[in-house]
Protein backbone atom coordinates (compact mmCIF):
# COMPACT_ATOMS: atom_id res chain seq x y z
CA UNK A 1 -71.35 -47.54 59.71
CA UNK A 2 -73.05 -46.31 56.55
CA UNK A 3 -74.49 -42.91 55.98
CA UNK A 4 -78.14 -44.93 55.00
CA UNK A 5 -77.03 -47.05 58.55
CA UNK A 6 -76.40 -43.73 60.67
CA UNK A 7 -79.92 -42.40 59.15
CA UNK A 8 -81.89 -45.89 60.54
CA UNK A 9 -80.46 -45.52 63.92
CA UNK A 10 -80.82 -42.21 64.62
CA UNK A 11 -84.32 -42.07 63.56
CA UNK A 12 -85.23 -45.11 65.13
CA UNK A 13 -84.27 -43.14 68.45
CA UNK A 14 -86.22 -40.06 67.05
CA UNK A 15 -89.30 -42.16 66.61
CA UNK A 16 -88.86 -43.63 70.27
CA UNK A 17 -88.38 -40.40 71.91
CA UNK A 18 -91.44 -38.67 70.00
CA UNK A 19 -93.73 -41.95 71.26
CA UNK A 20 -92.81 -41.78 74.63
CA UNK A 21 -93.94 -37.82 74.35
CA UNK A 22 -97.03 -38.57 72.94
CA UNK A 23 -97.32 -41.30 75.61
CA UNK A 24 -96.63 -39.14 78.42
CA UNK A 25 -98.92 -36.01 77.40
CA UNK A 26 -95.90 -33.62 76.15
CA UNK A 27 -97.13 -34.01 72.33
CA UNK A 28 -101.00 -33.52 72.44
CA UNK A 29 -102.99 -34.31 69.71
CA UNK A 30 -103.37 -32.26 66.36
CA UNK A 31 -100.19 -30.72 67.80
CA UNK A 32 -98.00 -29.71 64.62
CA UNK A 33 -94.47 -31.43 64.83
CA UNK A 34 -91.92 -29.37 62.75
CA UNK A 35 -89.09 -31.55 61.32
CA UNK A 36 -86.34 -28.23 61.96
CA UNK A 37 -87.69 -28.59 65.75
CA UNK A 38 -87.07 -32.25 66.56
CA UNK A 39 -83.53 -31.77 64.45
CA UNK A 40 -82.64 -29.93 66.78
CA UNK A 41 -84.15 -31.35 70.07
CA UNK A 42 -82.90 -34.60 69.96
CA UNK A 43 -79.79 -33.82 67.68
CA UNK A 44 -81.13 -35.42 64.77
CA UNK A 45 -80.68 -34.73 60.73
CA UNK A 46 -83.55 -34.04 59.07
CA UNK A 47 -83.34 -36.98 57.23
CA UNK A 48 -83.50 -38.81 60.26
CA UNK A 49 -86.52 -37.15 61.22
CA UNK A 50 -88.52 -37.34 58.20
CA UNK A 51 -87.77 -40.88 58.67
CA UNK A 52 -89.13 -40.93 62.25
CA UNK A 53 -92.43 -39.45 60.85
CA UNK A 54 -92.88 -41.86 58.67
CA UNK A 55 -92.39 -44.62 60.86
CA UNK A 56 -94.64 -43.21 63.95
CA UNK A 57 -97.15 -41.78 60.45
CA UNK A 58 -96.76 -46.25 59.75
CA UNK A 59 -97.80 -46.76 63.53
CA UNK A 60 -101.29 -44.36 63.47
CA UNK A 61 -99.40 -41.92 65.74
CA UNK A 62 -99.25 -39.05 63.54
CA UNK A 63 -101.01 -38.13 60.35
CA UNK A 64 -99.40 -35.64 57.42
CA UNK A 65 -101.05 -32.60 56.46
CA UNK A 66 -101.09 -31.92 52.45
CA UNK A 67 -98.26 -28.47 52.63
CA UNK A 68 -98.65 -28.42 56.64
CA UNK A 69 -96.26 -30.94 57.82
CA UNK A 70 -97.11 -33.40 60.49
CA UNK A 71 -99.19 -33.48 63.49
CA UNK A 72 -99.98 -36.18 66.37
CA UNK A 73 -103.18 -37.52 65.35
CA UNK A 74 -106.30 -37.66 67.52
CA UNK A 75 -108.14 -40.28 68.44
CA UNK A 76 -111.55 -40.86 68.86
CA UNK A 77 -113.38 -42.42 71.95
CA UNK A 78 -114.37 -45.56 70.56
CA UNK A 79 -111.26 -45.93 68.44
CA UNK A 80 -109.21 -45.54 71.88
CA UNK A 81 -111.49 -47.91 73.03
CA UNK A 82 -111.10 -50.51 70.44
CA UNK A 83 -107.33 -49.82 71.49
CA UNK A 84 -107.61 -51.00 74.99
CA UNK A 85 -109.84 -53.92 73.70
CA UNK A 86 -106.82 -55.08 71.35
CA UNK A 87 -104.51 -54.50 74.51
CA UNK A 88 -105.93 -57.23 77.07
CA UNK A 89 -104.68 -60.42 75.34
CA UNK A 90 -100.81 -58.75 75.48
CA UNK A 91 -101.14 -57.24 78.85
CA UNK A 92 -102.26 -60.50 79.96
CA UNK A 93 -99.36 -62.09 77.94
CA UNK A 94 -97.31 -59.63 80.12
CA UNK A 95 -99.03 -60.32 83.50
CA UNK A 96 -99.01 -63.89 83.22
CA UNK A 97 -95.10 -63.99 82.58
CA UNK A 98 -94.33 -61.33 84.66
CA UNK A 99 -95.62 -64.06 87.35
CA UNK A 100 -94.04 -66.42 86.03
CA UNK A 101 -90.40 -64.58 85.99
CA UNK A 102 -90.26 -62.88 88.81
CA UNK A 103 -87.43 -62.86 91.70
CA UNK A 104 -87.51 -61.24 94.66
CA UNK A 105 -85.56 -58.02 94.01
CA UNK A 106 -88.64 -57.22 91.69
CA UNK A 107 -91.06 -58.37 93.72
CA UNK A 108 -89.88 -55.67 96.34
CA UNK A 109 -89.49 -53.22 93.67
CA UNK A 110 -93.32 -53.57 92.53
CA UNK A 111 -94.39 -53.81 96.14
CA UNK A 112 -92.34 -50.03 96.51
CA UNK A 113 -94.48 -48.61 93.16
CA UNK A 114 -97.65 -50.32 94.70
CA UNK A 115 -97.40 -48.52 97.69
CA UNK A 116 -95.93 -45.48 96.48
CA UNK A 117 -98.54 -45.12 93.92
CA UNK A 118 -101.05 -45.11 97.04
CA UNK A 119 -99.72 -42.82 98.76
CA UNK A 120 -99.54 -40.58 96.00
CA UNK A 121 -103.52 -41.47 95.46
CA UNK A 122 -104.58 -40.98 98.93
CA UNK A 123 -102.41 -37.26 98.93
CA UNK A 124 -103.95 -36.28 95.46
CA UNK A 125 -100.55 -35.60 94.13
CA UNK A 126 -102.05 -37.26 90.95
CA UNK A 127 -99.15 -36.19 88.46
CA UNK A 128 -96.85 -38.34 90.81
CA UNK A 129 -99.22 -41.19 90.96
CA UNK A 130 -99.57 -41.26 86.76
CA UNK A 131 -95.39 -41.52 86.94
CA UNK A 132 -95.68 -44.38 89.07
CA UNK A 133 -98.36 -45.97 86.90
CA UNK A 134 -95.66 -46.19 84.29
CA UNK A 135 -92.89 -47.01 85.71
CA UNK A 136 -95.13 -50.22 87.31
CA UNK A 137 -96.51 -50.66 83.91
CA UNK A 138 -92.93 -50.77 82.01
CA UNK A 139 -91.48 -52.68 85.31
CA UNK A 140 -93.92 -55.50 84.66
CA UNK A 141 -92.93 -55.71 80.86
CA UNK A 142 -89.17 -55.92 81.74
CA UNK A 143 -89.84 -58.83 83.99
CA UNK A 144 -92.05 -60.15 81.46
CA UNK A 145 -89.20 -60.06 79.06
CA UNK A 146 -91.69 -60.57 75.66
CA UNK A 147 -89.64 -58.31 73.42
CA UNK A 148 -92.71 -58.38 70.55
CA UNK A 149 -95.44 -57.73 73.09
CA UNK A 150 -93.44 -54.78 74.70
CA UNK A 151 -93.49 -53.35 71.28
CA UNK A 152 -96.69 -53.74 70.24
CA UNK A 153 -97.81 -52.45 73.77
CA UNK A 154 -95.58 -49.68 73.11
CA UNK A 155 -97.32 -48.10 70.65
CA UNK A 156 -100.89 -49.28 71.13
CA UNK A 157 -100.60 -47.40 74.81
CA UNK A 158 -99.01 -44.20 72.79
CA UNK A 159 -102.16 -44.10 70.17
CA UNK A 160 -104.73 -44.21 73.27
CA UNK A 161 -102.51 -41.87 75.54
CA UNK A 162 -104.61 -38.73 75.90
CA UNK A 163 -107.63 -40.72 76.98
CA UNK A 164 -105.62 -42.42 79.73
CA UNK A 165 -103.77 -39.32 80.65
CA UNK A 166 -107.04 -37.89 81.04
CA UNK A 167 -108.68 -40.92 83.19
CA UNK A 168 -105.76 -40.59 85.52
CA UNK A 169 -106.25 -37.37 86.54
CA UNK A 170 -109.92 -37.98 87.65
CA UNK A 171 -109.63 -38.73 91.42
CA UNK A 172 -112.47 -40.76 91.59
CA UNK A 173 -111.00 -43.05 88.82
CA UNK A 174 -107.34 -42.93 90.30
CA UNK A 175 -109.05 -44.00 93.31
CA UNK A 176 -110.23 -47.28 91.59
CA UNK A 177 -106.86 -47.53 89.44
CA UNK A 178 -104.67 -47.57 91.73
CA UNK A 179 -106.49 -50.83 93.50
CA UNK A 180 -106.57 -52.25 90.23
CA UNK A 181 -103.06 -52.07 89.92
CA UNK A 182 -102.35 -53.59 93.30
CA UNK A 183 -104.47 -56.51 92.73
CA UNK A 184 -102.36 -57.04 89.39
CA UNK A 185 -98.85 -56.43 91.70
CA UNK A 186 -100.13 -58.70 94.86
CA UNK A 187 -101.14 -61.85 92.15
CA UNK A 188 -97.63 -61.31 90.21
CA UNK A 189 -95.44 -61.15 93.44
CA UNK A 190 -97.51 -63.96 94.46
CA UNK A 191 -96.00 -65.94 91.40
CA UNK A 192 -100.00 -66.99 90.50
CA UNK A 193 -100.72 -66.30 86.77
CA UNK A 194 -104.22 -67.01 86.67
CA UNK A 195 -105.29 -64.28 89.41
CA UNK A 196 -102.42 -61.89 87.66
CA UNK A 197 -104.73 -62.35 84.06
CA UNK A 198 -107.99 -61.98 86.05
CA UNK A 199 -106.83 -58.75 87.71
CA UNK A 200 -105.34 -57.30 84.30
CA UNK A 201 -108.98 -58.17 82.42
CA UNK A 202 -110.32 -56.46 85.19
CA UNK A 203 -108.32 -53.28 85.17
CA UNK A 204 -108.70 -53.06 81.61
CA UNK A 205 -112.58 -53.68 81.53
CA UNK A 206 -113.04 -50.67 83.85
CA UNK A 207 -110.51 -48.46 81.48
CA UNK A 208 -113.00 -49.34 78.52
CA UNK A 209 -115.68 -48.41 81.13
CA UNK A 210 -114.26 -45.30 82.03
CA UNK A 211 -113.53 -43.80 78.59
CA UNK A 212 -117.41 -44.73 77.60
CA UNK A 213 -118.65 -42.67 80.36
CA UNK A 214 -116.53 -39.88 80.00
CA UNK A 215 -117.73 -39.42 76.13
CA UNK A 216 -121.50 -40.25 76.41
């Protein structure tokens, strides 16, 4: 492999591993992300970073600061907003295939997050309940098996992470989520399309919902 090959790769898994921080709340916005730091957290040259940074800078994850580096960029309410809007023809994508594709090992997998996540709602352990939200989430877009949506979906739920992250941590909205969720698991294992669609609109309608109420 080439030196300019080597470069790609690694900072292809660079970018991934700085999005799925961002995603899960470890990189909070306007934090400053130092190239020397993520060389050496995820054993990356520098070149492979700067590369990262440009890619994730391509996505609207982070912005660059003139003589200050990078940072993850914030987003506003009704830009995360817009997000989610953008989101609900791909999740549906991903719902209605998911129905479509699934076999029973899955199905008994999902049912296991469904109830898990449940339990984890009705205990208020709400940091285990946001894990099982995405493992259910990326469980659905394995089954789905849509490699372009997955991406897209990918970094669309990165750039809207902190608003989520924030909603999931509200009981009263975890509450409703994690019904949402089960109506979206009970209409996939059920192999019907139409009511998994329905169910994702609806899930998604009251995330647009509950990010307008938190920031009027």
């Amino acid at each position: 492999m080439s030196e300019q090959s080597t470069v790609r790769a690694n900072s292809e898994s660079v970018a991934h591993h700085v999005r799925q921080a961002i995603l899960n709340g470890e990189f909070v916005p306007r934090q400053r992300l130092i190239e020397a730091d993520l060389s050496t957290e995820f054993d990356a040259t520098r070149a492979s970073v700067r590369h990262a940074l440009m890619t994730l800078e391509g996505e609207g994850l982070i912005e660059r600061m003139p003589n200050r580096g990078a940072r993850v960029r914030a987003i506003s309410p009704n830009e995360a907003i817009e997000i989610v809007e953008v989101r609900v023809g791909l999740e549906v994508l991903v719902a209605r295939r998911a129905a479509e594709r699934i076999d029973a090992d899955r199905s008994t997998a999902l049912a296991d997050l469904r109830d898990g996540m449940r339990t984890a709602v009705e205990s208020g352990d709400l940091v285990r309940y946001a894990a099982l939200n995405q493992e259910m989430d990326a469980v659905l877009r394995e089954i789905s098996d849509h490699g372009v949506a997955n991406q897209l979906l990918e970094r669309l739920r990165a750039q809207a992470a902190r608003h989520q992250f924030r909603l999931a941590f509200d009981p009263q909205r975890a509450s409703a989520s994690v019904e949402e969720h089960a109506a979206i698991v009970d209409a996939v294992i059920a192999r019907d399309p139409d009511a998994a669609a329905t169910a994702t609109e609806t899930h998604l309608a009251a995330i647009i919902q509950a990010i307008s109420r938190t920031h009027t």
